[in-house]
Protein backbone atom coordinates (compact mmCIF):
# COMPACT_ATOMS: atom_id res chain seq x y z
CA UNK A 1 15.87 18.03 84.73
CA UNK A 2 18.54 17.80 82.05
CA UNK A 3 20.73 15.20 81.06
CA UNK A 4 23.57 14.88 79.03
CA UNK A 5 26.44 12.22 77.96
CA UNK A 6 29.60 12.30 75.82
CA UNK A 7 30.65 9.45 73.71
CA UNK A 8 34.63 9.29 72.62
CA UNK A 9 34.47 7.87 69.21
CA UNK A 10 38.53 7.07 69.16
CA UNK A 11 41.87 7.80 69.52
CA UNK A 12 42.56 11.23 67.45
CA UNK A 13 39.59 12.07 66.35
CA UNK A 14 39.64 10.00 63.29
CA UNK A 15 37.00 7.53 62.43
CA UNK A 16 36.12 4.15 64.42
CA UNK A 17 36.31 0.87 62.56
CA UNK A 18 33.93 0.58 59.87
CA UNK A 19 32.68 -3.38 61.14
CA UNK A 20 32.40 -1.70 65.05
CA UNK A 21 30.50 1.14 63.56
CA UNK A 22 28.08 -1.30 61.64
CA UNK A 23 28.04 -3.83 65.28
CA UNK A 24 26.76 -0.68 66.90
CA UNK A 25 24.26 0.22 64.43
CA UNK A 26 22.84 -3.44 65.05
CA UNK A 27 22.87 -3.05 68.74
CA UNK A 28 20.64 0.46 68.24
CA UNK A 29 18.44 -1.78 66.55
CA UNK A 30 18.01 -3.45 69.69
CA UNK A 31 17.85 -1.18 71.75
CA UNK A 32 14.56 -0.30 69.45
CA UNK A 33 16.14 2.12 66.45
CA UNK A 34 13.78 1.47 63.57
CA UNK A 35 15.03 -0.17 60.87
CA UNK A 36 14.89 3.28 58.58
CA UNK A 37 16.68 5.16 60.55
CA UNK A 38 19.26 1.94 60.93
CA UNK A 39 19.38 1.94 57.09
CA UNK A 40 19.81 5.78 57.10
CA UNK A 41 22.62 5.55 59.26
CA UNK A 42 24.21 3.09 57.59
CA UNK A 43 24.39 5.00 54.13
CA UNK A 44 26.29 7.65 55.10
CA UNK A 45 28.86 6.83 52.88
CA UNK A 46 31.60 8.77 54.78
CA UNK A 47 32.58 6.69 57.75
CA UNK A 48 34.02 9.80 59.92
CA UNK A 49 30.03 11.40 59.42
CA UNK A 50 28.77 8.19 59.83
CA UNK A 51 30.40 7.41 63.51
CA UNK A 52 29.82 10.98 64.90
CA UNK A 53 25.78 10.11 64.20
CA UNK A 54 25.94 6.47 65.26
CA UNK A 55 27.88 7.45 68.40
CA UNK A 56 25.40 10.78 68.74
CA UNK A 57 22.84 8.16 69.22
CA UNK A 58 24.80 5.52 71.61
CA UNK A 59 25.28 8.74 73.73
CA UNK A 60 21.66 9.27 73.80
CA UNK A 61 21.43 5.89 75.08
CA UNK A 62 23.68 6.95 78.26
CA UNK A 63 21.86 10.48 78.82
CA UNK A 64 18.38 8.29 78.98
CA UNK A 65 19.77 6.56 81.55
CA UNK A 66 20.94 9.19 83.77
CA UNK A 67 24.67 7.94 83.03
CA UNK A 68 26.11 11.75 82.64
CA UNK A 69 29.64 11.43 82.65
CA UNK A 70 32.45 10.40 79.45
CA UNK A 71 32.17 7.13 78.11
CA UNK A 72 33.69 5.10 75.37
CA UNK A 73 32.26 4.02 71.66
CA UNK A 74 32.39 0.61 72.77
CA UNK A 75 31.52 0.46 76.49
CA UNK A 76 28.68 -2.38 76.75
CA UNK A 77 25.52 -1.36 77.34
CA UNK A 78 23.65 -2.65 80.11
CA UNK A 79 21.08 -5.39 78.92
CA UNK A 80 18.18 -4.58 80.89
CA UNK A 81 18.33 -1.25 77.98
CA UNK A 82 17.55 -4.13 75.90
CA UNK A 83 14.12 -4.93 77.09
CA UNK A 84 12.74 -1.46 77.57
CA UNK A 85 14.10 -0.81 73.88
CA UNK A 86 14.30 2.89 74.85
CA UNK A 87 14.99 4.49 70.69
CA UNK A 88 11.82 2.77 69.66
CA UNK A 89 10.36 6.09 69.85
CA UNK A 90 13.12 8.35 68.72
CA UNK A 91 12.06 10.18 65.70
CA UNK A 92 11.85 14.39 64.54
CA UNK A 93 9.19 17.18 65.17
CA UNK A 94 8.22 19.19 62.26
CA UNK A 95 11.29 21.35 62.50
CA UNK A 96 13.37 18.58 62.36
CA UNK A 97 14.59 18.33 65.50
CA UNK A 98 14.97 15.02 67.37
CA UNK A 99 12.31 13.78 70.00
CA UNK A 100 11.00 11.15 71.32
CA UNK A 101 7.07 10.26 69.64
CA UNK A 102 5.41 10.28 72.71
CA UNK A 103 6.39 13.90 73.85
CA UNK A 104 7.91 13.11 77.23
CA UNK A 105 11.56 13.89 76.41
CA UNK A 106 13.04 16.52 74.12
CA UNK A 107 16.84 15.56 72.50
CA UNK A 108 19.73 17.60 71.02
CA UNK A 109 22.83 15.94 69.56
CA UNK A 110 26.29 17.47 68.62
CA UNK A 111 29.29 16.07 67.54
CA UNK A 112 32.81 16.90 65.88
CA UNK A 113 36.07 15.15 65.56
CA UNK A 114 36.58 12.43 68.12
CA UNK A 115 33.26 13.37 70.38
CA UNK A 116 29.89 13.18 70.09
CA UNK A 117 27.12 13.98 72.77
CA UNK A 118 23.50 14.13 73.52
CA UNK A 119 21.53 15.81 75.94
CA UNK A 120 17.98 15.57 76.96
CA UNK A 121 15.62 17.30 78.93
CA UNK A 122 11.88 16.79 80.12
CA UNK A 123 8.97 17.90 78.10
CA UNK A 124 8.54 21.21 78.23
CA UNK A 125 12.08 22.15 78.34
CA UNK A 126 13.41 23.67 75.14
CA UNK A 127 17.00 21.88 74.90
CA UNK A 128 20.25 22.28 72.47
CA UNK A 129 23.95 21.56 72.27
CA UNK A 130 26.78 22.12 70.68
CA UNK A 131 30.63 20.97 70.51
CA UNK A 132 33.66 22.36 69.03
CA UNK A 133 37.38 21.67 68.96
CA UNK A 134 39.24 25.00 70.40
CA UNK A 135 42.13 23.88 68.58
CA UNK A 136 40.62 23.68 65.40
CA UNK A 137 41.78 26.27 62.52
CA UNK A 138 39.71 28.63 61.52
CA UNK A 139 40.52 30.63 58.60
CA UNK A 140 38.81 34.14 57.99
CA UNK A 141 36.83 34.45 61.56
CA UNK A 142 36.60 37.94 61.27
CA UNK A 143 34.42 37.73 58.31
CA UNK A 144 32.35 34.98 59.27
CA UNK A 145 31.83 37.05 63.01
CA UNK A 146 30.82 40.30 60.63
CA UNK A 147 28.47 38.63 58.86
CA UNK A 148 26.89 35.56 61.39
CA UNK A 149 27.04 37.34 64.87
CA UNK A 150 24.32 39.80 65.86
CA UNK A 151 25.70 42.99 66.71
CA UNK A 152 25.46 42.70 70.30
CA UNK A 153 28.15 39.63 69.71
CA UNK A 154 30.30 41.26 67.58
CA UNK A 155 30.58 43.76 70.25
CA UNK A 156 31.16 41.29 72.97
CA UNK A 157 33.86 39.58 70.47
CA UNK A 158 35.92 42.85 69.85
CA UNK A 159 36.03 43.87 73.45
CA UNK A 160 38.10 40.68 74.40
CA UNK A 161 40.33 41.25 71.60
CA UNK A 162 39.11 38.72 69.13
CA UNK A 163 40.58 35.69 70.70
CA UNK A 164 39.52 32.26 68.91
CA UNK A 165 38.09 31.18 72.17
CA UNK A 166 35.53 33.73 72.47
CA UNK A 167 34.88 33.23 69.03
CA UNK A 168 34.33 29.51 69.68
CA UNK A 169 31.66 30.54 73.23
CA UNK A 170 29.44 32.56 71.27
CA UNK A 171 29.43 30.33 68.33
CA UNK A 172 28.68 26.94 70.70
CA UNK A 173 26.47 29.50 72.21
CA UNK A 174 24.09 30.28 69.15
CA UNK A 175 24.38 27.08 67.79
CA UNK A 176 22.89 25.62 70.87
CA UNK A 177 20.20 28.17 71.04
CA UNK A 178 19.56 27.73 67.64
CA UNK A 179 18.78 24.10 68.55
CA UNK A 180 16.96 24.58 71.39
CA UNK A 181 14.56 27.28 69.76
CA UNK A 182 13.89 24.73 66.51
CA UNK A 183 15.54 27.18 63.69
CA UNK A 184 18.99 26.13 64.21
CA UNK A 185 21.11 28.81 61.78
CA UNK A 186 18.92 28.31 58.86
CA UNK A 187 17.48 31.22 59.13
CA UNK A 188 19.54 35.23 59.23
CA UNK A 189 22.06 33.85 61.86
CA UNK A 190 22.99 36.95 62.94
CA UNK A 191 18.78 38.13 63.95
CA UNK A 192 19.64 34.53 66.51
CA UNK A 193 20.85 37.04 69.32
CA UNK A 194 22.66 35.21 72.44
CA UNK A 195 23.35 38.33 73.88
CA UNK A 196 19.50 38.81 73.96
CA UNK A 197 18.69 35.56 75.85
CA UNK A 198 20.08 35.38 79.91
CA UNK A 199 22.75 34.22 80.64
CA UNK A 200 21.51 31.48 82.95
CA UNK A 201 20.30 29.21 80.12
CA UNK A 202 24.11 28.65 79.46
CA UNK A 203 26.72 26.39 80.83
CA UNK A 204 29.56 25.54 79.18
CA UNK A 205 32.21 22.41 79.64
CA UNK A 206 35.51 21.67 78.70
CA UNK A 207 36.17 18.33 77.71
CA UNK A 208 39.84 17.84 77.02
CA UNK A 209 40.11 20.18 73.79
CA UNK A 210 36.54 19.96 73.13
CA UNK A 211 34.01 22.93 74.32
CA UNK A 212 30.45 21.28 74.87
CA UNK A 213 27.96 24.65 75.50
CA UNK A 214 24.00 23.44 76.37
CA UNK A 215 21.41 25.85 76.36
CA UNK A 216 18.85 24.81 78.40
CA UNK A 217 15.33 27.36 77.92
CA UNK A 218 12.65 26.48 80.56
């Protein structure tokens, strides 16, 4: 099973206010966020990166829960969260990606302007996501699809006639492999073939102007 909720961080995609941000990042804490990872959160010094993460992991709250669906940055939480203290356990495996210490849930986050979201799965289940703005501008595409997309995507890109939405699917679309594999795009992006993986471990959403791709890998 896989489960997945999007947080809306504010109106136009700018960031939340800076005391809210820091009220949430208390409430984590109760919700059993150590007090590192509070005190990580809290110096990110830019507050636009620093609500996409806090929100990444409010979200995370909802997709624990079952609670799939769009909610808002500062919809209460229910309290009974409170006394299971579900992030107690949230920490990183030794590629870096989040989990939960005692192996019984895998976690991918993704955010970008105005969104964030997280998605979990049950052990076992490889998991990633990613979200990007179709409307966003992106300068130079051609290049970066030369150099980043396999050549099986490249293809695929060329034969629809190089729109920026096909662009944006296979990028959401490597990205969230990239996650769910455990190399992200560290490594040779373009050797991180999507066109090489079926299609089935796919699904994409549209949320407002936001594309939200999960690759789910059982």
């Amino acid at each position: 099973m896989v489960w997945a909720a999007v947080l809306t961080t504010c109106q136009g995609g700018g960031p939340a206010d800076e005391a809210l941000v820091d009220q949430t990042i208390d409430r984590l804490g109760e919700l059993g966020l150590s007090a590192e990872a509070q005190n990580t959160l809290r110096g990110i010094r830019n507050l636009t990166a620093r609500t996409q993460s806090v929100a990444a992991r409010l979200a995370l709250m909802w997709a624990l829960a079952k609670e799939s669906g769009v909610h808002a940055f500062d919809q209460p939480l229910p309290l009974t969260w409170k006394e299971k203290k579900p992030l107690s356990g949230l920490g990183y495996d030794a590629l870096g990606a989040p989990c939960l210490s005692d192996g019984t849930v895998s976690i991918s986050f993704a955010h970008c302007e105005g969104m964030a979201v997280a998605a979990c799965a049950a052990s076992g289940v490889k998991i990633g996501v990613d979200a990007e703005r179709i409307d966003r501008p992106l300068a130079r595409r051609d290049d970066i699809a030369k150099r980043l997309f396999s050549p099986a995507e490249l293809a695929l890109w060329e034969s629809n006639g190089r729109r920026m939405i096909d662009f944006l699917r296979i990028w959401t679309r490597k990205e969230a492999l990239g996650k769910a594999e455990g190399t992200g795009l560290r490594a040779d992006a373009s050797a991180l073939d999507t066109q090489a993986v079926s299609s089935d471990c796919f699904s994409e959403h549209m949320v407002g102007d936001i594309m939200i791709t999960l690759c789910v890998i059982e």
